[in-house]
N, C-alpha and C. Protein backbone atom coordinates (compact mmCIF):
# COMPACT_ATOMS: atom_id res chain seq x y z
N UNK A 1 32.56 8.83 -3.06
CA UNK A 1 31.26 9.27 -3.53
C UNK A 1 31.30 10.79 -3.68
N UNK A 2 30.48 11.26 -4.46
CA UNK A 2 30.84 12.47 -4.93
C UNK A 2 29.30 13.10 -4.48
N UNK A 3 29.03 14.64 -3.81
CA UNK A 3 28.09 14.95 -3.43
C UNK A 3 28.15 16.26 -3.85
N UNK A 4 27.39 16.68 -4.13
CA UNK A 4 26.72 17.98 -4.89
C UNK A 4 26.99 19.03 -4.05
N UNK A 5 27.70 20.22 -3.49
CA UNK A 5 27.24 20.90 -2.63
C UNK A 5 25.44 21.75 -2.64
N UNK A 6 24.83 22.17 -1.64
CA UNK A 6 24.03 22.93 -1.97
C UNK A 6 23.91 24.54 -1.69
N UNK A 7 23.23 24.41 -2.38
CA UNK A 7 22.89 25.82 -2.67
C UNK A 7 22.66 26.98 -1.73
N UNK A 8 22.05 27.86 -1.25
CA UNK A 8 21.79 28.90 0.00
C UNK A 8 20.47 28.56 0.19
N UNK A 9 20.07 28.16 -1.08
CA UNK A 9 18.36 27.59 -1.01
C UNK A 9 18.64 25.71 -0.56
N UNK A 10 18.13 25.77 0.99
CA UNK A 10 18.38 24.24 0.46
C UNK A 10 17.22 23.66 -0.08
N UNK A 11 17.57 22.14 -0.48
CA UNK A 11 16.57 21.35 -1.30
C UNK A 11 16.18 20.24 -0.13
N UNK A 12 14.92 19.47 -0.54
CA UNK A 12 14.94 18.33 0.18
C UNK A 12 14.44 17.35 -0.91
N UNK A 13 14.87 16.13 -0.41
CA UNK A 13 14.56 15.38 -1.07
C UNK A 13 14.55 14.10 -0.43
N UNK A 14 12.93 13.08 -0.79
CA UNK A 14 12.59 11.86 -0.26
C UNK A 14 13.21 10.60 -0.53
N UNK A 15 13.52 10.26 0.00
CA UNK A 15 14.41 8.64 -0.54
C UNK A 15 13.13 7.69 0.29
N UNK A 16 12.11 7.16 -0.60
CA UNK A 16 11.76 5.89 0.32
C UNK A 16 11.47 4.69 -0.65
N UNK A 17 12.01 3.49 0.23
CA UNK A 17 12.48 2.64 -0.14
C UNK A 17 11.23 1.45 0.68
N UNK A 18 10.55 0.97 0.10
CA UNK A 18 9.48 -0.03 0.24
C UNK A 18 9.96 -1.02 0.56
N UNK A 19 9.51 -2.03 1.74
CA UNK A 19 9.93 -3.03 3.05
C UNK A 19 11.32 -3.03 2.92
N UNK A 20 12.08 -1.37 3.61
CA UNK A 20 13.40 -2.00 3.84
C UNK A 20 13.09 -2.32 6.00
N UNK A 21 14.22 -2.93 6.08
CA UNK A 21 14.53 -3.34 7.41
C UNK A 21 15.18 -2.34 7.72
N UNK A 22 15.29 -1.32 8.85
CA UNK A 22 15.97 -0.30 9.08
C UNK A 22 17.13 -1.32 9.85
N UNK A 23 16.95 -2.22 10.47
CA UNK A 23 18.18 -2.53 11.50
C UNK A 23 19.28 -3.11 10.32
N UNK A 24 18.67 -3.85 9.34
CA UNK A 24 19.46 -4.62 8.78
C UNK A 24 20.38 -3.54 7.67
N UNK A 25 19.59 -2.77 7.20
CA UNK A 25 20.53 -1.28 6.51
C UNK A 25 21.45 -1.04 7.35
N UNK A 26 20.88 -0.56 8.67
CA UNK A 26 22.30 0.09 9.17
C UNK A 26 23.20 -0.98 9.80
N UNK A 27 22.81 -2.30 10.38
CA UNK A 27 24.23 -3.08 10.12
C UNK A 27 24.78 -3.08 8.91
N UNK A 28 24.19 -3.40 8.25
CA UNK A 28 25.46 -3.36 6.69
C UNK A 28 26.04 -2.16 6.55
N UNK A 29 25.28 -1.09 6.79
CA UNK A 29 26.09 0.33 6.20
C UNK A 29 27.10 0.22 7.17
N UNK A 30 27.09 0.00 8.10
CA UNK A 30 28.07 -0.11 9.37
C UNK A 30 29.39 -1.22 8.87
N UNK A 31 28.94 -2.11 8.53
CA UNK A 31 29.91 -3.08 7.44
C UNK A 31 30.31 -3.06 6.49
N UNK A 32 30.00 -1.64 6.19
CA UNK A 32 30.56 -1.26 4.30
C UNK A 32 30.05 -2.02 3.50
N UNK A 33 29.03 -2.95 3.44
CA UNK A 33 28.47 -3.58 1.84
C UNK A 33 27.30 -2.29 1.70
N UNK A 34 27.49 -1.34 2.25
CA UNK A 34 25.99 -0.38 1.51
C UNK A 34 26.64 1.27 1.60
N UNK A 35 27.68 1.31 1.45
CA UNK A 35 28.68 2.22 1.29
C UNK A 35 27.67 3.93 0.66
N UNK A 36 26.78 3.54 0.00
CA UNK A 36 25.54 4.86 -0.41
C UNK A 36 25.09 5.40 0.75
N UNK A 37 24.26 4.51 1.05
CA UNK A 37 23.45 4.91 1.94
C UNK A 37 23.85 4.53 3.35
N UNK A 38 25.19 4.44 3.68
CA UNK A 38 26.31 4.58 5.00
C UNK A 38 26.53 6.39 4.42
N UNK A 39 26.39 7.11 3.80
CA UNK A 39 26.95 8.19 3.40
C UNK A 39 25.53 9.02 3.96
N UNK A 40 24.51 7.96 3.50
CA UNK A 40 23.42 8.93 3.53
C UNK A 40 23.21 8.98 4.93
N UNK A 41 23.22 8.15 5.64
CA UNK A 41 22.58 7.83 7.42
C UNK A 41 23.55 8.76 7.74
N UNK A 42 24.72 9.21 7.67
CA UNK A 42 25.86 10.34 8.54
C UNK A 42 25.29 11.41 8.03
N UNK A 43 24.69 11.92 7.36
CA UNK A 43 24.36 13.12 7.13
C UNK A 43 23.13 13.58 6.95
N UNK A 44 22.28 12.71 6.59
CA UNK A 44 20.91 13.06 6.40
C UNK A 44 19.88 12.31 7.20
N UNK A 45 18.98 13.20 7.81
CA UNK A 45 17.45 12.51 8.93
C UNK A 45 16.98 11.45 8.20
N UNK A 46 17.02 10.50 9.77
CA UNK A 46 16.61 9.39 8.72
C UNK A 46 15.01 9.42 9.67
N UNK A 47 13.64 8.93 8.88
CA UNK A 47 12.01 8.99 9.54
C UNK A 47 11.89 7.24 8.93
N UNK A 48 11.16 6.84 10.17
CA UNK A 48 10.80 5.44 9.80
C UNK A 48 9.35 5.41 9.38
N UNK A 49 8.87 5.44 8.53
CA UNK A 49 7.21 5.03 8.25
C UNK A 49 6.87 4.08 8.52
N UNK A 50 5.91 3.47 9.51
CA UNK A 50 4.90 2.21 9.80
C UNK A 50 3.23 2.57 9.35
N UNK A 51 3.08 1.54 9.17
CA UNK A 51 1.40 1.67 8.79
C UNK A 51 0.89 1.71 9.59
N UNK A 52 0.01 2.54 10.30
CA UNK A 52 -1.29 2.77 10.93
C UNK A 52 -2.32 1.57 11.05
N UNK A 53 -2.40 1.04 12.55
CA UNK A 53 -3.76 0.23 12.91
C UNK A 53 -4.97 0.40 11.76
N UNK A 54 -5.48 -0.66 11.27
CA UNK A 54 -6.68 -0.73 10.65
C UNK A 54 -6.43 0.20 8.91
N UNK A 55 -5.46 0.76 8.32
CA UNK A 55 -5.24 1.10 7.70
C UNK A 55 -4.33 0.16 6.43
N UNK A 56 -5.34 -0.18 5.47
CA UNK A 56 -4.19 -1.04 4.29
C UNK A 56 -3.02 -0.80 3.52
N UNK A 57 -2.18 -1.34 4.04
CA UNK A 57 -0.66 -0.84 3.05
C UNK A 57 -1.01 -0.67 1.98
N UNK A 58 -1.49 -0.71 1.36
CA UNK A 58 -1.43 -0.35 -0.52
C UNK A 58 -1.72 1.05 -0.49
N UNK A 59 -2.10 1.50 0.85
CA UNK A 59 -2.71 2.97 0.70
C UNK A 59 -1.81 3.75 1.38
N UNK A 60 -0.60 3.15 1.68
CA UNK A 60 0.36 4.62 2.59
C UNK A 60 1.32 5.45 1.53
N UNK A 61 1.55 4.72 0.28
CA UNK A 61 2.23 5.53 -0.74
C UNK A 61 1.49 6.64 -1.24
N UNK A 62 0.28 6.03 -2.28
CA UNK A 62 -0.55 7.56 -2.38
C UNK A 62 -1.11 8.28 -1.68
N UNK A 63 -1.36 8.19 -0.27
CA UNK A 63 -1.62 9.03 0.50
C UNK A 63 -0.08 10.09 0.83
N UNK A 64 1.03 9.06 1.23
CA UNK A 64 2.18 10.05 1.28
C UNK A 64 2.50 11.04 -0.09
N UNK A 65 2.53 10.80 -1.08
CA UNK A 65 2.29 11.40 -2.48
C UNK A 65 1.57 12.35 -2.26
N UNK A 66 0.39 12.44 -2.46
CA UNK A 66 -0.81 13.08 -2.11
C UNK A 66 -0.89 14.27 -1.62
N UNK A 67 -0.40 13.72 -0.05
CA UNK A 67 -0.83 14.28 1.24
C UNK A 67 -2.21 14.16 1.94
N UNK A 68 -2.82 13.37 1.29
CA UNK A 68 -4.61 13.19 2.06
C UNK A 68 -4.48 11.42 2.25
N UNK A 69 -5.70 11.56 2.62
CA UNK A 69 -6.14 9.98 3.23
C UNK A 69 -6.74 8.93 2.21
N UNK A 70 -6.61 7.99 2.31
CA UNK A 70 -7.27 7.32 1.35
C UNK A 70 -8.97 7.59 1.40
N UNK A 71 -9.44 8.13 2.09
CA UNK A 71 -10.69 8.47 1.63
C UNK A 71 -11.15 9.30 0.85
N UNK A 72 -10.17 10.04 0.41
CA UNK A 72 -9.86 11.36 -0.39
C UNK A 72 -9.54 10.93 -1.69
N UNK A 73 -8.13 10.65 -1.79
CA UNK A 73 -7.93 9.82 -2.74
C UNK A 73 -8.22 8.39 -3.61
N UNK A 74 -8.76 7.69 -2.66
CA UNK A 74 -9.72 6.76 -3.26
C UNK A 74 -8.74 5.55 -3.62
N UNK A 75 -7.39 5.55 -3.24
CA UNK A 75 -6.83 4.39 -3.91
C UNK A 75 -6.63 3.45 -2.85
N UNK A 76 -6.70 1.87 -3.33
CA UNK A 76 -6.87 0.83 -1.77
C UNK A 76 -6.55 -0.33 -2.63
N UNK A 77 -5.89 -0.93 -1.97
CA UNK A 77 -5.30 -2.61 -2.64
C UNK A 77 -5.99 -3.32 -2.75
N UNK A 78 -6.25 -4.34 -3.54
CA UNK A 78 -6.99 -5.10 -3.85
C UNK A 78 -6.19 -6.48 -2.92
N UNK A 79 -5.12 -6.48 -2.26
CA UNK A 79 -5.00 -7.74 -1.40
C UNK A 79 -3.85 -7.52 -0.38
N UNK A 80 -3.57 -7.72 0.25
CA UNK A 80 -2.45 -7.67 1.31
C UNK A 80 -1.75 -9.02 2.17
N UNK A 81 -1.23 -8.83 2.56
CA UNK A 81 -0.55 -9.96 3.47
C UNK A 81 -1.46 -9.92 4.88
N UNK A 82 -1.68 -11.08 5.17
CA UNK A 82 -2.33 -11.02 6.66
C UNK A 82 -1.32 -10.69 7.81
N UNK A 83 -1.78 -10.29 9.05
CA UNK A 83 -1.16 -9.74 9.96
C UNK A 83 -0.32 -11.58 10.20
N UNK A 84 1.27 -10.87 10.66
CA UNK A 84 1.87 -11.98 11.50
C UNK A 84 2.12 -13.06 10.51
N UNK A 85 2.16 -12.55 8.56
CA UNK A 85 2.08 -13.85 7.88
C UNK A 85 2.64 -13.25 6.64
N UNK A 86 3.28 -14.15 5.82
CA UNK A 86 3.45 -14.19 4.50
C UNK A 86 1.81 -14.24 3.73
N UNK A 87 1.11 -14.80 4.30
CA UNK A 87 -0.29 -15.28 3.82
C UNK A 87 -0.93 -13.83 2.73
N UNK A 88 -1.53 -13.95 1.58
CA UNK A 88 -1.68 -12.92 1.26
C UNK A 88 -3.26 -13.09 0.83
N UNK A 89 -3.78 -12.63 1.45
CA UNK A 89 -5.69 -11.91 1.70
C UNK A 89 -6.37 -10.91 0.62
N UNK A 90 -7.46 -11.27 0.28
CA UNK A 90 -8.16 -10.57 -0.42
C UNK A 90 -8.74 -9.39 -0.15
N UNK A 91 -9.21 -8.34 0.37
CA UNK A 91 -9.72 -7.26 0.97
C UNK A 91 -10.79 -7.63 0.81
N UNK A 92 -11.66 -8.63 0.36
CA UNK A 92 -12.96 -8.87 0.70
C UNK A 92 -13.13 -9.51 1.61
N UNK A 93 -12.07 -10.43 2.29
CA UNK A 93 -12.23 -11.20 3.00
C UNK A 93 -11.90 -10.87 4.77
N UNK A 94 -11.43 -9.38 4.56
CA UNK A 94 -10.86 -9.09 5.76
C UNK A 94 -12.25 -8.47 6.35
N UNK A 95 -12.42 -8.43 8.00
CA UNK A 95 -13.71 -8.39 8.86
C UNK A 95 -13.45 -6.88 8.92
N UNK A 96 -14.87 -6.28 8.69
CA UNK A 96 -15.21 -5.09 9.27
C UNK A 96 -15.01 -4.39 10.19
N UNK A 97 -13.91 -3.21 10.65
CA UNK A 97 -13.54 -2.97 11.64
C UNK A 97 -12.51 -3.78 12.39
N UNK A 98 -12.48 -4.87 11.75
CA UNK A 98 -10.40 -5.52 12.40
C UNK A 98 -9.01 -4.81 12.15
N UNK A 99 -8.31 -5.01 12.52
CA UNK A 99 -7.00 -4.66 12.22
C UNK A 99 -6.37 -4.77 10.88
N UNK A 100 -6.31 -4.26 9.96
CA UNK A 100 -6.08 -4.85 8.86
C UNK A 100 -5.27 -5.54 8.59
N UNK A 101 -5.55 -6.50 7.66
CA UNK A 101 -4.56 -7.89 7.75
C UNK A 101 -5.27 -9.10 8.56
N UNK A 102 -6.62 -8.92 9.62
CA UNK A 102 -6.89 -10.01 9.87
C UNK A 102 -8.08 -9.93 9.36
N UNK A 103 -8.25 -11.91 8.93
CA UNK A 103 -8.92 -12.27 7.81
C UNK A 103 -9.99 -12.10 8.80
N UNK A 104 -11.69 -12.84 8.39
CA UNK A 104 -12.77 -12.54 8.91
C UNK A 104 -13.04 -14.11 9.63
């Protein structure tokens, strides 16, 4: 693999990758079927993002984008997976003040 040196200025840059499994990446990178990003874990910080209690996944991208909250930005999914399920929920149907993801 071929890597860029950098500059005196360094750069940063975000790699995120939507429902990966962190354990299951780094067994494979560890097994050579992910040979990229085995390059990337030796050299570069790796940050795990989880969603926040009571907060809807559809809203942690543009808020990370952003930098503000979805109350700011105003963007919110129209459905999600219920907690503990493949099951996928309407946001109308989820109870006021629950955990998000559980239905009402």
């Amino acid at each position: 693999m071929f890597v860029f040196p950098l500059s005196k200025a360094s750069r940063t840059v975000v790699l995120g990758i939507d429902a990966m499994d962190l354990r299951l990446v780094k067994r494979w990178a560890a097994e050579g079927a992910l040979p990229f990003l085995a390059g990337l874990l030796d050299r570069c910080p790796l940050v795990s993002l989880s969603t926040p209690s009571r907060v809807l996944q559809g809203a942690v991208w543009p808020s990370l984008l952003t930098g503000v909250s979805p109350g700011r930005h105003g963007l919110y999914p129209q459905s999600q997976l219920r907690t503990g399920s493949y099951d996928v929920t309407s946001i109308r149907d989820l109870r006021c003040g629950s955990s998000a993801g559980e239905p009402r």
